[in-house]
N, C-alpha and C. Protein backbone atom coordinates (compact mmCIF):
# COMPACT_ATOMS: atom_id res chain seq x y z
N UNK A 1 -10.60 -37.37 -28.03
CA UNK A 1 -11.78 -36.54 -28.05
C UNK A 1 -11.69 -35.52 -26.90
N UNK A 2 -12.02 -34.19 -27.17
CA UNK A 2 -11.89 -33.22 -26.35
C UNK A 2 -13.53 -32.78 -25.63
N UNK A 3 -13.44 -32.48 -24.23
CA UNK A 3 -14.60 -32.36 -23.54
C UNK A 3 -14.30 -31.29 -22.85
N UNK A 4 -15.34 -30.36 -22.14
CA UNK A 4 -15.55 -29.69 -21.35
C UNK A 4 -15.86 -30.35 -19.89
N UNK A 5 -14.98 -30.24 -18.73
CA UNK A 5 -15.12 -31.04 -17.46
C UNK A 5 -16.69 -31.03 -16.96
N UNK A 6 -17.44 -30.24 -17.18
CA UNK A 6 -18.91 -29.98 -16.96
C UNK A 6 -19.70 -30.79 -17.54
N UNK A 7 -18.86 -31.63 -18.49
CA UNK A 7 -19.52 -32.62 -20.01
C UNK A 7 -19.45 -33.59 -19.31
N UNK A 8 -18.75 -33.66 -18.59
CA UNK A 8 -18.01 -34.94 -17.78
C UNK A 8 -19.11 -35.72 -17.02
N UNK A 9 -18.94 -37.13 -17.28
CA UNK A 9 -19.91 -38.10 -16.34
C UNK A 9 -19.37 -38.95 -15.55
N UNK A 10 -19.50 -39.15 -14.43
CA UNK A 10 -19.03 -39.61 -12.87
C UNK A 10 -17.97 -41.45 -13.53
N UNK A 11 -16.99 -41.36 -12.61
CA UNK A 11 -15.64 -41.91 -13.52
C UNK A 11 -14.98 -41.72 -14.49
N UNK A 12 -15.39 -40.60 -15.68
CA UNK A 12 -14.89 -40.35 -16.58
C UNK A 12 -13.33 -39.79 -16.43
N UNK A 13 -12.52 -40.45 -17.52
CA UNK A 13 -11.17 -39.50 -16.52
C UNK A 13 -10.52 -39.06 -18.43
N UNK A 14 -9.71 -37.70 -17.70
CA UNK A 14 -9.21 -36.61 -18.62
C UNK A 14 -8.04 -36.23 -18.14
N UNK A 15 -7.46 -35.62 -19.51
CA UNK A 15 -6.40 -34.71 -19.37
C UNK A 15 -6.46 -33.46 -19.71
N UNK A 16 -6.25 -32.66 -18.90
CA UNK A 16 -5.76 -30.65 -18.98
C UNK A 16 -5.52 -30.67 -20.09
N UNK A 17 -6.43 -30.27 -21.32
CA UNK A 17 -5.35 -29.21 -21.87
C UNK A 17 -5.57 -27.72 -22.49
N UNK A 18 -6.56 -27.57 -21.68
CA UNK A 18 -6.65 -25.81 -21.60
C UNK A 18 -7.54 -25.15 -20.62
N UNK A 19 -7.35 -24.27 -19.84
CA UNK A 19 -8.04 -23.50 -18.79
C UNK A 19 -8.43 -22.33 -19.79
N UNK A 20 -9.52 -22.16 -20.39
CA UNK A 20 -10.59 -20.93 -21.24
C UNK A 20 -10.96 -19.64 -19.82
N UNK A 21 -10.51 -19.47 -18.73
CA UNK A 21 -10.77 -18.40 -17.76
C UNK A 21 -10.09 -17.49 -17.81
N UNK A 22 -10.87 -16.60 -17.26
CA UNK A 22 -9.32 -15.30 -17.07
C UNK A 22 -9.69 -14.82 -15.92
N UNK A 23 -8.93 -13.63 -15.90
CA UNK A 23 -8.47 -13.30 -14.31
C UNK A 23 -8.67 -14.18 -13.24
N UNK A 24 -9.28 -13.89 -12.01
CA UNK A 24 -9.09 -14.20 -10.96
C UNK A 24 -9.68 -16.13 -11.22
N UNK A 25 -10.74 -16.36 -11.50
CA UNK A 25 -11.31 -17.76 -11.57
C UNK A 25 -10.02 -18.39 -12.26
N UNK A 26 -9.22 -18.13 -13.45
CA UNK A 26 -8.17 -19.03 -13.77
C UNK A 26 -6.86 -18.66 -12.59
N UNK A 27 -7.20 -17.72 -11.95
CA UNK A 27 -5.70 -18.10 -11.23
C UNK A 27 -6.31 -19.09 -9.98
N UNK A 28 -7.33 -19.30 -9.73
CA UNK A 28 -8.21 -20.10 -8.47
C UNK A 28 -7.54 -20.93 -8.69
N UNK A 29 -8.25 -21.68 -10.29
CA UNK A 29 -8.46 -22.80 -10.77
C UNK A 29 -6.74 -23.46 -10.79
N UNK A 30 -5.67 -22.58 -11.61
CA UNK A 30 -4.14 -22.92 -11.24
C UNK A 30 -3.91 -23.34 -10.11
N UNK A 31 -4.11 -22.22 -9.42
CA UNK A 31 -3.73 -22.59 -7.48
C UNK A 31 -4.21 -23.74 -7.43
N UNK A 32 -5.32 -24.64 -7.52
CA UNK A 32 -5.86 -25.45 -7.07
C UNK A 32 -5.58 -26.85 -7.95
N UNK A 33 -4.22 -26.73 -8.52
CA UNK A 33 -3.83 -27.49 -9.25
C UNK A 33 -4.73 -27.89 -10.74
N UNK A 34 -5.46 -27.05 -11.04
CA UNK A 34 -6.04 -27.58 -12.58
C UNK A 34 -5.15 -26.74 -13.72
N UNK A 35 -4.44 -27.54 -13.90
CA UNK A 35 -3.09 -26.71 -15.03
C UNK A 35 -2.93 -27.62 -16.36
N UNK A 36 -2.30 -27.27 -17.43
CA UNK A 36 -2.77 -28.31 -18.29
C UNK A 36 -1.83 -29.17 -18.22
N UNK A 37 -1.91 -30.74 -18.84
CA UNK A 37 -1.31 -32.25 -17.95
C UNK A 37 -1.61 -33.00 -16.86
N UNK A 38 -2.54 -31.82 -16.40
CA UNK A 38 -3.17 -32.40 -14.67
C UNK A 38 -4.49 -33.65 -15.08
N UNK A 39 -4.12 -34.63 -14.65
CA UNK A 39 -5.22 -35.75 -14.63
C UNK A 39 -6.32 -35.30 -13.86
N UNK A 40 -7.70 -35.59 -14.39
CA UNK A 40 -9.03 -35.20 -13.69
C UNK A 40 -9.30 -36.38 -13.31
N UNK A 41 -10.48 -36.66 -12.63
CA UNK A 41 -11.37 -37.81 -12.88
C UNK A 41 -12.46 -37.85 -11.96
N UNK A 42 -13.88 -37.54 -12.69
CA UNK A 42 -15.07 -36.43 -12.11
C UNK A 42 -15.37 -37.93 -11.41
N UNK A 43 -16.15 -37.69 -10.16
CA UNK A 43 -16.68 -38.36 -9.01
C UNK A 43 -18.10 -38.41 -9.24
N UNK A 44 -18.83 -37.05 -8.69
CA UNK A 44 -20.01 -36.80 -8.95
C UNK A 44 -20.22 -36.04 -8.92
N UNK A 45 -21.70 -35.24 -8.74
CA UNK A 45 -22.10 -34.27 -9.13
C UNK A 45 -23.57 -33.91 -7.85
N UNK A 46 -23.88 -32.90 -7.47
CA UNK A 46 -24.53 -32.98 -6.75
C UNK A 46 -26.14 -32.92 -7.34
N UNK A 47 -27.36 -32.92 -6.34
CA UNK A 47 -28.19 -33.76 -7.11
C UNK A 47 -28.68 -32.68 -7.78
N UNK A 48 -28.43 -31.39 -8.06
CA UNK A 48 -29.31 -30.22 -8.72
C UNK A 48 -28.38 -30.04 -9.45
N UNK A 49 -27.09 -30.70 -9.83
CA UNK A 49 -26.27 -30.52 -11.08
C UNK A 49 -25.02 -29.51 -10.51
N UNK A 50 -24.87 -28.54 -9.56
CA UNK A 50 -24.10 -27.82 -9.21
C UNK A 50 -23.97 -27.62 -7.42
N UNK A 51 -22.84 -28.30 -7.06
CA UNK A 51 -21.34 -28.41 -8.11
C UNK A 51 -21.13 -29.37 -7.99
N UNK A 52 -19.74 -29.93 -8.72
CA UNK A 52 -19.35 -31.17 -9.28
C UNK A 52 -17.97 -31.75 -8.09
N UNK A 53 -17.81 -33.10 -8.11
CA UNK A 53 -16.83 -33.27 -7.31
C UNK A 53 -15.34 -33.68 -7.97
N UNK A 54 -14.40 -33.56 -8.21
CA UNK A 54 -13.05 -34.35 -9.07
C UNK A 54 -12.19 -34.44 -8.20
N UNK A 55 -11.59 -35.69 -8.47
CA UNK A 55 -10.00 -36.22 -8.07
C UNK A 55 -9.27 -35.24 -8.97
N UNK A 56 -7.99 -34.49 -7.86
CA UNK A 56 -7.14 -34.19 -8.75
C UNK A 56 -6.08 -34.17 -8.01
N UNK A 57 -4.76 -34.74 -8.95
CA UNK A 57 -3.77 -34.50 -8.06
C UNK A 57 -3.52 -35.39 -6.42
N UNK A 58 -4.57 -36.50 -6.33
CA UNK A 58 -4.57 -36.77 -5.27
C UNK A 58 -5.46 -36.30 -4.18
N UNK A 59 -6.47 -35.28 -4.57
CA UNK A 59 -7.14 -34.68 -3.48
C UNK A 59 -8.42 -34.81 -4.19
N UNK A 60 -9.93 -34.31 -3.41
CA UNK A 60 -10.92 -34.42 -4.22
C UNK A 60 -11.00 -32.74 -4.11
N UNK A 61 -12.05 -32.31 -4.62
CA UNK A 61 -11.87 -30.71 -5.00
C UNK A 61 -13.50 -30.47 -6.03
N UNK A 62 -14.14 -29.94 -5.15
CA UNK A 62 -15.34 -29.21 -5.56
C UNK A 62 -15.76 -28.07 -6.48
N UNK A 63 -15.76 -27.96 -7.63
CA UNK A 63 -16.01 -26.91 -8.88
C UNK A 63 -17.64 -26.57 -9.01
N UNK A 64 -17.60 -25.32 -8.90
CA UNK A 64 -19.18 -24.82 -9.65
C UNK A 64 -18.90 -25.03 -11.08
N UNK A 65 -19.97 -25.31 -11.66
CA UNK A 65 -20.57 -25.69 -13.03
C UNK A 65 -20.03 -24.60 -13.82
N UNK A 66 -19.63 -23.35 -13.47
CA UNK A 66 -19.29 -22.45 -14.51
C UNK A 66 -17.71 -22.23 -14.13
N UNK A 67 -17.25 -22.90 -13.64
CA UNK A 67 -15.85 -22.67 -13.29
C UNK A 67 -15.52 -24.08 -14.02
N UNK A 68 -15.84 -25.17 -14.28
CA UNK A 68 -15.95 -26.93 -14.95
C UNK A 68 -15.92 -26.16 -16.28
N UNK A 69 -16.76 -25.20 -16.94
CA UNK A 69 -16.90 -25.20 -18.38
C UNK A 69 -16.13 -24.12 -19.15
N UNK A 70 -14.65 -23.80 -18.33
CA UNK A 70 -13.95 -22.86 -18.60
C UNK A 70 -12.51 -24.25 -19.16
N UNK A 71 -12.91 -25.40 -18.30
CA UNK A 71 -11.59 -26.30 -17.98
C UNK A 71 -11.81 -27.53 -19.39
N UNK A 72 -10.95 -27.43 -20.28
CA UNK A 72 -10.79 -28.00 -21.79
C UNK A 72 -10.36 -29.41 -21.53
N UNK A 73 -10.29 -31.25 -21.40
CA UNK A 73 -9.88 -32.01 -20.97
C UNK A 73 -9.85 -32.87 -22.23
N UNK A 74 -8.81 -33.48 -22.61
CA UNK A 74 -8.73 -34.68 -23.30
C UNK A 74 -9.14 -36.04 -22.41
N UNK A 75 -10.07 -36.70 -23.31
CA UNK A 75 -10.92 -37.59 -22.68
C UNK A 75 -9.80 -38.85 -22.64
N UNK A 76 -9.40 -39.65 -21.60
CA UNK A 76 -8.55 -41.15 -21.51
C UNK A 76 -9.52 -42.49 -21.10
N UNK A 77 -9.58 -43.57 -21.61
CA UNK A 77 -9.95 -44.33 -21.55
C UNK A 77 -9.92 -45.22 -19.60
């Protein structure tokens, strides 16, 4: 099942497989290791909904809500 990382609820974990951004926000989002194959796995979320926290890659890494609903994730058990 395919989700939007913004869909995402705290432990949920995913796989990359499409960045929907362009210009500058998808090259952020690359740099910052969200590429597709990259394992997510959302933490939390702050208490007004924006922004969100994810493991990635080993690091945790802070996304605004409209930069999360650009990022396409296959959902893993």
């Amino acid at each position: 099942m395919q989700k939007k990382l913004n869909d995402f609820i705290p432990d949920e974990k995913g796989t990359v497989k499409n960045v929907n951004a362009e210009g500058k926000i998808r090259r952020r989002l690359f740099d910052m290791g969200v590429t597709p194959g990259a394992e997510i796995t959302m933490r939390k979320t702050a208490p007004l909904g924006d922004p969100i926290e994810i493991t990635l890659r080993g690091y945790e890494l802070s996304l605004r809500k409209s930069e999360a609903e650009t990022v396409v994730l296959e959902v893993t058990k």
